[in-house]
Protein backbone atom coordinates (compact mmCIF):
# COMPACT_ATOMS: atom_id res chain seq x y z
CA UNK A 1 48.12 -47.32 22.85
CA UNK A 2 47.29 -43.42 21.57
CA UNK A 3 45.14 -41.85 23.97
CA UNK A 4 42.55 -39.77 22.83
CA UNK A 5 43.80 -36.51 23.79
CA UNK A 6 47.10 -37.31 21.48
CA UNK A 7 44.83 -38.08 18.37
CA UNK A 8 42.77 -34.93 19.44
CA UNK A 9 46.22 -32.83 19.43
CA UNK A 10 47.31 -34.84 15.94
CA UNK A 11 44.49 -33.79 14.54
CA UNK A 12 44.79 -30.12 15.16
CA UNK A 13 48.34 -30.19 14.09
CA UNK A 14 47.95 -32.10 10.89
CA UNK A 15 44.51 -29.73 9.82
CA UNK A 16 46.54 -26.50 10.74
CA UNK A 17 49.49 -27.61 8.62
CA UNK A 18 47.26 -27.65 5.42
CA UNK A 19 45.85 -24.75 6.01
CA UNK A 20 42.89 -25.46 7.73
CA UNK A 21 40.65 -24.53 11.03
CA UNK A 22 39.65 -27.07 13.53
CA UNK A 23 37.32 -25.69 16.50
CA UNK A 24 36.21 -27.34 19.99
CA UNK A 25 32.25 -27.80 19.55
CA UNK A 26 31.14 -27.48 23.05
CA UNK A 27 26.84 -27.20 22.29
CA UNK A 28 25.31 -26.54 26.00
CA UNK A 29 22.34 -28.29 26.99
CA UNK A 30 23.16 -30.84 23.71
CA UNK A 31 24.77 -33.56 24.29
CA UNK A 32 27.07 -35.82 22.61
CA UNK A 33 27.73 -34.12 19.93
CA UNK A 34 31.27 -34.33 17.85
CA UNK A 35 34.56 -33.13 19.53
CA UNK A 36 35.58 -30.97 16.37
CA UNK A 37 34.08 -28.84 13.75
CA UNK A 38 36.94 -28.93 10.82
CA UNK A 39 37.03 -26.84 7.80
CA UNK A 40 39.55 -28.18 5.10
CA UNK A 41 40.21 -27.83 1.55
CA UNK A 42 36.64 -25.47 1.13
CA UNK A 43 35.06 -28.52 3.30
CA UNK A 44 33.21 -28.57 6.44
CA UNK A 45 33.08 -31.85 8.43
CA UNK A 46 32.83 -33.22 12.12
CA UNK A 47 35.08 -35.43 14.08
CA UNK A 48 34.14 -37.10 16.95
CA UNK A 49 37.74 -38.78 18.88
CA UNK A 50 37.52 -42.25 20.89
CA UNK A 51 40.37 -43.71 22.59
CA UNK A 52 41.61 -47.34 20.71
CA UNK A 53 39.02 -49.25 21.99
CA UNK A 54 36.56 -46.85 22.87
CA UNK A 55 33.09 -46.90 21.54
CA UNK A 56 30.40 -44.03 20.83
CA UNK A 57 27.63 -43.92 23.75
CA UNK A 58 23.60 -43.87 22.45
CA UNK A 59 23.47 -39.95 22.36
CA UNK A 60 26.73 -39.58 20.42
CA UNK A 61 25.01 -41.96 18.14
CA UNK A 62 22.09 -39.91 17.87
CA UNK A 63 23.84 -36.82 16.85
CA UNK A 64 26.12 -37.70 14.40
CA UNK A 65 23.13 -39.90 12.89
CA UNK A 66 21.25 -36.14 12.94
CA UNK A 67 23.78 -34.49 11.53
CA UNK A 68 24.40 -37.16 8.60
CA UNK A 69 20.34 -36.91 7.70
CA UNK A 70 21.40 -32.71 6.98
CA UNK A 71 24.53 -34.09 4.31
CA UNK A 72 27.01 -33.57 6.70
CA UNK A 73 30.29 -35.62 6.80
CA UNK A 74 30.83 -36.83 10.46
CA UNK A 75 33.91 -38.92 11.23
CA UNK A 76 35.13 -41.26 14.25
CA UNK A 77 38.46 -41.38 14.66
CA UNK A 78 40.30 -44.08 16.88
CA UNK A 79 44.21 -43.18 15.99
CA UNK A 80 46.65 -40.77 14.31
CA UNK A 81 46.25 -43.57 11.10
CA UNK A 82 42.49 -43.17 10.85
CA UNK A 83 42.85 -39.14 11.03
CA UNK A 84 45.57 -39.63 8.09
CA UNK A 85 43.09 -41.42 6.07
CA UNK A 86 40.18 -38.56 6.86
CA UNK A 87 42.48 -36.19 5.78
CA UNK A 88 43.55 -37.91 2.65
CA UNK A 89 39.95 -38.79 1.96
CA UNK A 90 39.23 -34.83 2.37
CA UNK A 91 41.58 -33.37 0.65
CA UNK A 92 41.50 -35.44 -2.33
CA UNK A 93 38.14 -35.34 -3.30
């Protein structure tokens, strides 16, 4: 089983070798926002990471729900095969 820190660190790896920025989005006194703020291919989008069989608690709900209502992409990612297929989906649009 990939733990979430080894997605987290996939991620990172994967965005930085095409070019792109991925930042820690630590919001105090908001919680449950996403874990990263990633800019690819002229694209802005948030990921949130969750271990295999993890699931997203009410206020991590909330936010990405938020952020979706302003047009903003917002991801969950469970495994180094769902960030290859955010990636994919990103860059080729």
């Amino acid at each position: 089983m990939e733990l979430e820190r080894d997605v987290e660190n996939y991620l990172i790896h994967q965005v930085k070798q095409m070019n792109g920025l991925t930042y820690k989005w630590v919001s105090p006194g908001i919680r449950g926002v996403p874990d990263r703020i990633v800019i690819l291919a002229g694209k802005l989008f948030f990921v949130e990471l969750k271990r295999a069989n993890g699931s997203l608690r009410k206020n991590q709900q909330y936010q990405i729900r938020k952020l979706r209502e302003q047009g903003q992409l917002v991801f969950t990612v469970y495994s180094k095969a769902d960030v290859d297929q955010v990636l994919n989906k990103i860059f080729n649009e």
